[in-house]
Protein backbone atom coordinates (compact mmCIF):
# COMPACT_ATOMS: atom_id res chain seq x y z
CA UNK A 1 121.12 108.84 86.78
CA UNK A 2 121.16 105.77 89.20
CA UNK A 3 118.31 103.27 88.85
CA UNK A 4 115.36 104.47 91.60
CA UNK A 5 114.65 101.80 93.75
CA UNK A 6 111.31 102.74 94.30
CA UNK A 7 107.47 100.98 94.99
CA UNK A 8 104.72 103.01 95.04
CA UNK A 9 102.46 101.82 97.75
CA UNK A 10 98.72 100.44 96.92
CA UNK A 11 99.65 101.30 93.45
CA UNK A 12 96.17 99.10 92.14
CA UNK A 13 94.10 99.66 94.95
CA UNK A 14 95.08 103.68 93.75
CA UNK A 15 94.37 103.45 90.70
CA UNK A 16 90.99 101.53 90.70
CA UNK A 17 90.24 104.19 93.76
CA UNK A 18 90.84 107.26 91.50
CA UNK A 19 88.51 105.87 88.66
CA UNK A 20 91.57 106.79 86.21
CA UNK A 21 90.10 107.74 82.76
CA UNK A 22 91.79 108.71 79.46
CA UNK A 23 91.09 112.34 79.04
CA UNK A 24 91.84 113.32 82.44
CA UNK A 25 93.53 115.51 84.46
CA UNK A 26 94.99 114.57 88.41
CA UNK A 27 97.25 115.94 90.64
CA UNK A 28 99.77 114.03 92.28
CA UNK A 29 101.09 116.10 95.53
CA UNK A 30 103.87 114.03 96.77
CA UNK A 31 106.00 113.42 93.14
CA UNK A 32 108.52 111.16 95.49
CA UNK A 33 109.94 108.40 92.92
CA UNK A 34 107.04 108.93 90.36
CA UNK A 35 105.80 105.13 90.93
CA UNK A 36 101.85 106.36 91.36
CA UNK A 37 102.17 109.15 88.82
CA UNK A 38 103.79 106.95 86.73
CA UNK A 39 100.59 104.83 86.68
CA UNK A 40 98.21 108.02 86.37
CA UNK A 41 99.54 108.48 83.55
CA UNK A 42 99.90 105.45 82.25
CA UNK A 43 96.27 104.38 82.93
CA UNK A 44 95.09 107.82 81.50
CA UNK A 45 96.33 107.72 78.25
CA UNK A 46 96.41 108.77 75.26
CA UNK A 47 95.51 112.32 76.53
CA UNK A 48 95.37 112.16 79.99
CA UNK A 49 97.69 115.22 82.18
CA UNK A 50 99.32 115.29 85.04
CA UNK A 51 100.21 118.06 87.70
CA UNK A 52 102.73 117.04 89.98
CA UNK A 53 104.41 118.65 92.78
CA UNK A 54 107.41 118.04 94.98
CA UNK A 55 110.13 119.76 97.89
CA UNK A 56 112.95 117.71 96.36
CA UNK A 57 114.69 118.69 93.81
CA UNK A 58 116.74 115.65 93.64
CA UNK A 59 113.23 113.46 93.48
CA UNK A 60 111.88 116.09 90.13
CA UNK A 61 115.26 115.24 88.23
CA UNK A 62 114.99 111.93 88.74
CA UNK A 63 111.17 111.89 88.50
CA UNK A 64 111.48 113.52 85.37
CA UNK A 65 113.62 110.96 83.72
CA UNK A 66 111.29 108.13 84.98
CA UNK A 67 108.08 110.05 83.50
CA UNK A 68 109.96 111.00 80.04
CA UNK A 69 107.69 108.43 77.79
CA UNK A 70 104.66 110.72 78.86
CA UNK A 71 106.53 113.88 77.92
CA UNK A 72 104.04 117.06 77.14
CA UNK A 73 101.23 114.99 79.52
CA UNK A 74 102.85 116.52 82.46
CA UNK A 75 103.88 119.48 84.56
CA UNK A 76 106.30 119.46 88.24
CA UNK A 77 106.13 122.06 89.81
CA UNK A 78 109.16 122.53 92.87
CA UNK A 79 106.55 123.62 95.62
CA UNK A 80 104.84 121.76 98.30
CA UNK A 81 101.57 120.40 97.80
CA UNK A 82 99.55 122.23 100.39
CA UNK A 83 99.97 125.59 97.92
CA UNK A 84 97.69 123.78 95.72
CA UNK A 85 94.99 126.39 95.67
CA UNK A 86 97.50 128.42 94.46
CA UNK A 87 99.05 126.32 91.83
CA UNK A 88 95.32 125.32 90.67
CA UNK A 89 95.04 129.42 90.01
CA UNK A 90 98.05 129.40 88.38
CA UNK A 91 97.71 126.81 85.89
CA UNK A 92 94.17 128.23 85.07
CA UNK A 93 92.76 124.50 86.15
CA UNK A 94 88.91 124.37 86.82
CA UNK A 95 88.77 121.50 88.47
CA UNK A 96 90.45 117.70 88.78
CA UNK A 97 89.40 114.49 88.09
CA UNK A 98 91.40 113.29 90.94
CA UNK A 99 94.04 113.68 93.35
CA UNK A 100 96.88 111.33 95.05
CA UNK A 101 98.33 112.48 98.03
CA UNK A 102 100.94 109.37 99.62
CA UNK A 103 102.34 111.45 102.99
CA UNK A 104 105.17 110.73 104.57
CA UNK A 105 109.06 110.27 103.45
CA UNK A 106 109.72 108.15 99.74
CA UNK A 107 111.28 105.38 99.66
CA UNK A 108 114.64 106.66 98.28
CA UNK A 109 114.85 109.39 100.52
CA UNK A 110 115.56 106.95 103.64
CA UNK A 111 117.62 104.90 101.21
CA UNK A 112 119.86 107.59 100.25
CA UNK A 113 122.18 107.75 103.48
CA UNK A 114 123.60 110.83 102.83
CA UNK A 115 119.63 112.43 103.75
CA UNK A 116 120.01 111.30 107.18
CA UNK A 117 116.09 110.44 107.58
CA UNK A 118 116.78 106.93 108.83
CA UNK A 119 117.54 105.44 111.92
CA UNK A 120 119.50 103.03 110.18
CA UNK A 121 121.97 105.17 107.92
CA UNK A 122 124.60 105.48 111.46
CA UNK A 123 127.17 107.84 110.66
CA UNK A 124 125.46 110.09 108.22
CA UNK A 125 124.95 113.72 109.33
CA UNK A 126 121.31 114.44 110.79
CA UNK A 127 119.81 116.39 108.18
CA UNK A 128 115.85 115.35 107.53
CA UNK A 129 115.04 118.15 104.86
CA UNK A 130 112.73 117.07 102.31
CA UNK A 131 113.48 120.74 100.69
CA UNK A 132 117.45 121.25 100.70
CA UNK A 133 116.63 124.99 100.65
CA UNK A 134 114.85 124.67 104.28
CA UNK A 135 117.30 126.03 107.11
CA UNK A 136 115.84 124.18 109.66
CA UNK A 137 117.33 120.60 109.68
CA UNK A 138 117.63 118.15 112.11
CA UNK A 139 120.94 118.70 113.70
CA UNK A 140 119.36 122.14 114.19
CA UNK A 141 116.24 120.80 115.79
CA UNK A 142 118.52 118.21 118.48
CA UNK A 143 121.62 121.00 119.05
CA UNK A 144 119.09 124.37 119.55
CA UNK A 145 115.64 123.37 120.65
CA UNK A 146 115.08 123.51 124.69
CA UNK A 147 114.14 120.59 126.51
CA UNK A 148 110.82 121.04 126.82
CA UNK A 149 109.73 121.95 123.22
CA UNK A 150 112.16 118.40 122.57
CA UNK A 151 109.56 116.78 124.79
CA UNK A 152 106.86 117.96 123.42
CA UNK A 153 107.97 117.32 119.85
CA UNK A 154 108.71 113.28 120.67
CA UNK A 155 105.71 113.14 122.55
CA UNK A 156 103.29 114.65 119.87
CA UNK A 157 104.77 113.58 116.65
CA UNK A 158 106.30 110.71 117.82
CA UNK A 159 103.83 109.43 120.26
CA UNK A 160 106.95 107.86 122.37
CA UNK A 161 105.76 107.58 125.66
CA UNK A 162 109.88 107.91 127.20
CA UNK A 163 110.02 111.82 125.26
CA UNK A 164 110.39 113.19 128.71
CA UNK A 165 114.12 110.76 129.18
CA UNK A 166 114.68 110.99 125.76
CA UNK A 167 114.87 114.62 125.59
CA UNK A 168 116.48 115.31 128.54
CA UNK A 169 119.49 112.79 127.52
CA UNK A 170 119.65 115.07 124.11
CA UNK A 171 119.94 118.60 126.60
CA UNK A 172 123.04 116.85 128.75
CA UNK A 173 124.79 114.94 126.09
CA UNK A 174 124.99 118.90 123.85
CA UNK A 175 126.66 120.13 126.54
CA UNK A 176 129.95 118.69 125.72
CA UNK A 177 129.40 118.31 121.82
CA UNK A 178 126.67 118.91 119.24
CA UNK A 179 125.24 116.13 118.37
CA UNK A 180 125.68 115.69 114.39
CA UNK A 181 125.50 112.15 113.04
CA UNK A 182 122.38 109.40 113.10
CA UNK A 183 124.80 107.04 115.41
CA UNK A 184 125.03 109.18 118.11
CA UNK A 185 121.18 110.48 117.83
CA UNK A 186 120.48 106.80 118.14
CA UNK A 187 122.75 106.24 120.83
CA UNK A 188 121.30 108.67 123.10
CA UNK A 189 117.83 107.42 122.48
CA UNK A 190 118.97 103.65 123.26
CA UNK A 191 120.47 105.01 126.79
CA UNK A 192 116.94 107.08 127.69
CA UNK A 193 115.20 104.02 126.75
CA UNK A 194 114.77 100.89 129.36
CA UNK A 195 115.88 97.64 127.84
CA UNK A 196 113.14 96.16 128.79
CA UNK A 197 110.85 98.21 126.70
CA UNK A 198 113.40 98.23 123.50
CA UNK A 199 111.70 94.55 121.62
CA UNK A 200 109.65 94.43 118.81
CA UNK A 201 111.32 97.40 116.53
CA UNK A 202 113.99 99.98 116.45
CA UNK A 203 114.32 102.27 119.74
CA UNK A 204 115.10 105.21 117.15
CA UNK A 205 111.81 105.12 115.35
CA UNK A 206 109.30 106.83 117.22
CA UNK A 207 112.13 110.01 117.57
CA UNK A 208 112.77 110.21 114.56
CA UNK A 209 109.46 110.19 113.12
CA UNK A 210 108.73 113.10 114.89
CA UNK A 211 111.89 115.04 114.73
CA UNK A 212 111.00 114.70 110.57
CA UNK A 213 107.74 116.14 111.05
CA UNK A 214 108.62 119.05 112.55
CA UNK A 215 111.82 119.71 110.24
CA UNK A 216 109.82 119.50 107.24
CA UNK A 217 106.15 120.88 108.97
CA UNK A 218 104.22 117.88 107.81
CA UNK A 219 101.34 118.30 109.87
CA UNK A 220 101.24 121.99 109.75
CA UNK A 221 98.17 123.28 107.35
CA UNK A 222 97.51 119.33 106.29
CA UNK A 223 93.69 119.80 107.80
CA UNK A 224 93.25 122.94 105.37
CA UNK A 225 94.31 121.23 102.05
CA UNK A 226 92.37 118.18 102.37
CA UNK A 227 89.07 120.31 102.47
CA UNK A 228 90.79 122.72 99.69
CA UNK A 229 91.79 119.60 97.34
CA UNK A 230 88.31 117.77 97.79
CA UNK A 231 86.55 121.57 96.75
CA UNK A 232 89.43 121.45 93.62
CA UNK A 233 88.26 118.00 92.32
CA UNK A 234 85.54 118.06 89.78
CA UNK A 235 82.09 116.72 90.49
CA UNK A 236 82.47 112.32 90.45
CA UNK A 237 86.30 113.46 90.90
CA UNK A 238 88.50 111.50 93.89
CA UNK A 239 91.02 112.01 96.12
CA UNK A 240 93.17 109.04 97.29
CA UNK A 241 95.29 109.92 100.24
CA UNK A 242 97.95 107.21 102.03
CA UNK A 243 99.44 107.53 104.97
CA UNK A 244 101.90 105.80 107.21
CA UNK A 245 101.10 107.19 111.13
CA UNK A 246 98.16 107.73 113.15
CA UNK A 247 98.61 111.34 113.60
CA UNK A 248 98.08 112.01 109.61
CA UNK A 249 95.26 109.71 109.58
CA UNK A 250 93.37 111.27 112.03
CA UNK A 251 93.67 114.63 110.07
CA UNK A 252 92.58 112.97 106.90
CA UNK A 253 89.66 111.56 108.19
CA UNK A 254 88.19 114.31 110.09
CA UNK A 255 88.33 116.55 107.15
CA UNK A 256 86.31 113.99 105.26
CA UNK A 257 83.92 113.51 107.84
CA UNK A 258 83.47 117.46 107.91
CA UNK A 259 83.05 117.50 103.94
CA UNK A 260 80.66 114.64 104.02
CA UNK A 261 78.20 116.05 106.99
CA UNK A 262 75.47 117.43 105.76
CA UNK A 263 72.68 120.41 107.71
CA UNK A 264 74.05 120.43 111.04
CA UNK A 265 71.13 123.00 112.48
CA UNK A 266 69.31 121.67 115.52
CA UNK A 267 66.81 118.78 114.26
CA UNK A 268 63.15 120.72 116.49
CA UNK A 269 64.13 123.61 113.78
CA UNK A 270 61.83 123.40 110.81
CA UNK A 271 64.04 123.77 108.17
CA UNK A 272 67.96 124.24 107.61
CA UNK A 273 69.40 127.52 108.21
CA UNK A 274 73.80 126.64 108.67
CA UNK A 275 73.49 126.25 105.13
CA UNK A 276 75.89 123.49 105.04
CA UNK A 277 76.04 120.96 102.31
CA UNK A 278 77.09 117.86 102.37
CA UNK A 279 80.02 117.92 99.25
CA UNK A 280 81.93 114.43 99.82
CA UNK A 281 80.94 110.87 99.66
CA UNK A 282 83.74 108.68 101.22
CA UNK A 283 84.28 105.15 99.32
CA UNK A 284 86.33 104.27 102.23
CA UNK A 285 84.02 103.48 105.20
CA UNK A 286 87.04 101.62 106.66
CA UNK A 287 90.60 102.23 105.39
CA UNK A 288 91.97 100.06 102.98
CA UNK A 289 95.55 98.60 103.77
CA UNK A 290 98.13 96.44 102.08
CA UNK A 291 97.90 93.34 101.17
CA UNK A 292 99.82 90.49 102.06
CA UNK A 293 101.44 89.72 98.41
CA UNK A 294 101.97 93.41 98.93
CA UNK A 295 103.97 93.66 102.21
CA UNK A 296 106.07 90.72 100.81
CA UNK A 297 107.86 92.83 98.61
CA UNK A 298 107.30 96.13 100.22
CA UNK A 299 107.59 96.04 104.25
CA UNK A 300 106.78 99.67 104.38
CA UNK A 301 103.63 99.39 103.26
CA UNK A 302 103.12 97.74 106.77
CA UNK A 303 101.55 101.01 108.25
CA UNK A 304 100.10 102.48 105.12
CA UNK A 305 96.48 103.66 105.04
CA UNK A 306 94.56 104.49 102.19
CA UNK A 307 91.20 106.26 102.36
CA UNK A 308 89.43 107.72 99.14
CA UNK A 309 86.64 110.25 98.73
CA UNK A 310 84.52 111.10 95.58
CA UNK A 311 83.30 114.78 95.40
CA UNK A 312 79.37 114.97 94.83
């Protein structure tokens, strides 16, 4: 196979986060290029394991290859993290000693042109799908959707504050052709968008940010399996989770907050009765970003957030 061009975001900050011991066993839900599990199991030998899961098949084969030094000290599984309670049953595992999650697209997925995830591949077909085996792609989303789930879409995911214009342009410009490469997505957001308000970054971004998220349900269920990971770690276990947008973030941090509240009866009561217990302690007061040296070599890490958790 072709060299992966890949560079796993935070990789040290990660790794010192996740308290990476030899003997133990982590979970690494977004397999991508293998950069961080790479690491896990590097920093976790002689007898450290590894469960690793990912949509792509073309990222496993390749992430299989890059991992082969630590072969019998891991296990991919071709599912998407958020069945880990399930995959946790399966693999009889009581509990982990910690868990990366880094959200979002890899690296060599919006490298590979042929994926159509970036704004910047041009004539490549729109296609988005982390999972080949998903039937919803993005040509489907642009050519089928009406115009006001479009709107709603951009607006939500994307946070682009022209979603209304943008998705409009998409319904009248279908009318005479689908719309099937990244050029002519891109072109149609360029015309919805004033000039004016087109510095500082690609017009295409925002769109397809959230045209990605809802081909490949990103946000769907992500609430859900941040609680259910933190419960799956072992006691002094962490979780380590990255992500690139504000939308994800948000998620992330709520759940924490949730798992690190403690009673929430009325304070005149004399004594708890909600029965909740506070079962996080998050390391991360603040979220910890990249560092200069870091963005340097790795512009992407430009919106990357990492917050970390240790289960009590």
């Amino acid at each position: 196979m072709a060299e992966l061009k890949h560079i796993p975001v935070m990789k040290d900050e990660c790794i010192a986060g996740l308290k990476i011991k030899s003997g133990g066993i982590y979970f690494d839900g977004t397999l991508g290029g293998a950069g961080h599990s790479y690491e896990i199991l590097k920093n976790s030998s002689p007898d450290g394991k590894l469960v690793a899961t990912d949509l792509d098949e073309y990222a496993i084969e390749r992430a299989k290859d890059r991992l082969s030094e630590f072969d019998g000290r891991f296990k991919i599984v071709h599912s998407d993290y958020k069945n880990f309670p399930e995959i946790k049953k399966e693999l009889n595992i009581d509990g982990f000693d910690g868990i990366l999650l880094d959200l979002g697209v890899s690296s060599f997925q919006l490298d590979d042109k042929t994926r159509g995830f970036s704004y910047m591949a041009e004539n490549e077909e729109l296609d988005m799908r982390m999972d080949k085996q998903n039937p919803l792609s993005a040509k489907t989303v642009v050519n089928n959707y009406d115009e006001k789930r479009l709107k709603e879409i951009i607006s939500e995911y994307g946070e682009e504050k022209f979603a209304a214009s943008i998705a409009k342009k998409i319904v009248e410009t279908r009318k005479s052709k689908p719309i099937s490469t990244v050029k002519e997505l891109n072109d149609i957001i360029s015309s919805a968008i004033p000039k004016k308000f087109q510095q500082g970054g690609h017009p295409s971004k925002r769109t397809f940010q959230a045209i990605r998220i809802e081909v490949n349900g990103e946000l769907d269920g992500l609430y859900d399996t941040v609680i259910s990971m933190c419960r799956g770690l072992k006691k002094g276990g962490r979780i380590a989770i990255i992500t690139f947008h504000s939308l994800e973030d948000r998620i992330v941090k709520r759940a924490f907050r949730e798992l690190e509240t403690d009673c929430i009866c009325d304070k005149s009561l004399p004594v708890c009765v909600c029965g909740k217990k506070k079962e996080i302690e998050i390391i991360t007061k603040h979220p910890i970003t990249a560092t200069e040296k870091e963005l340097e070599i790795n512009g992407r890490a430009k919106s990357a957030k990492l917050r970390i958790a240790e289960r009590i």
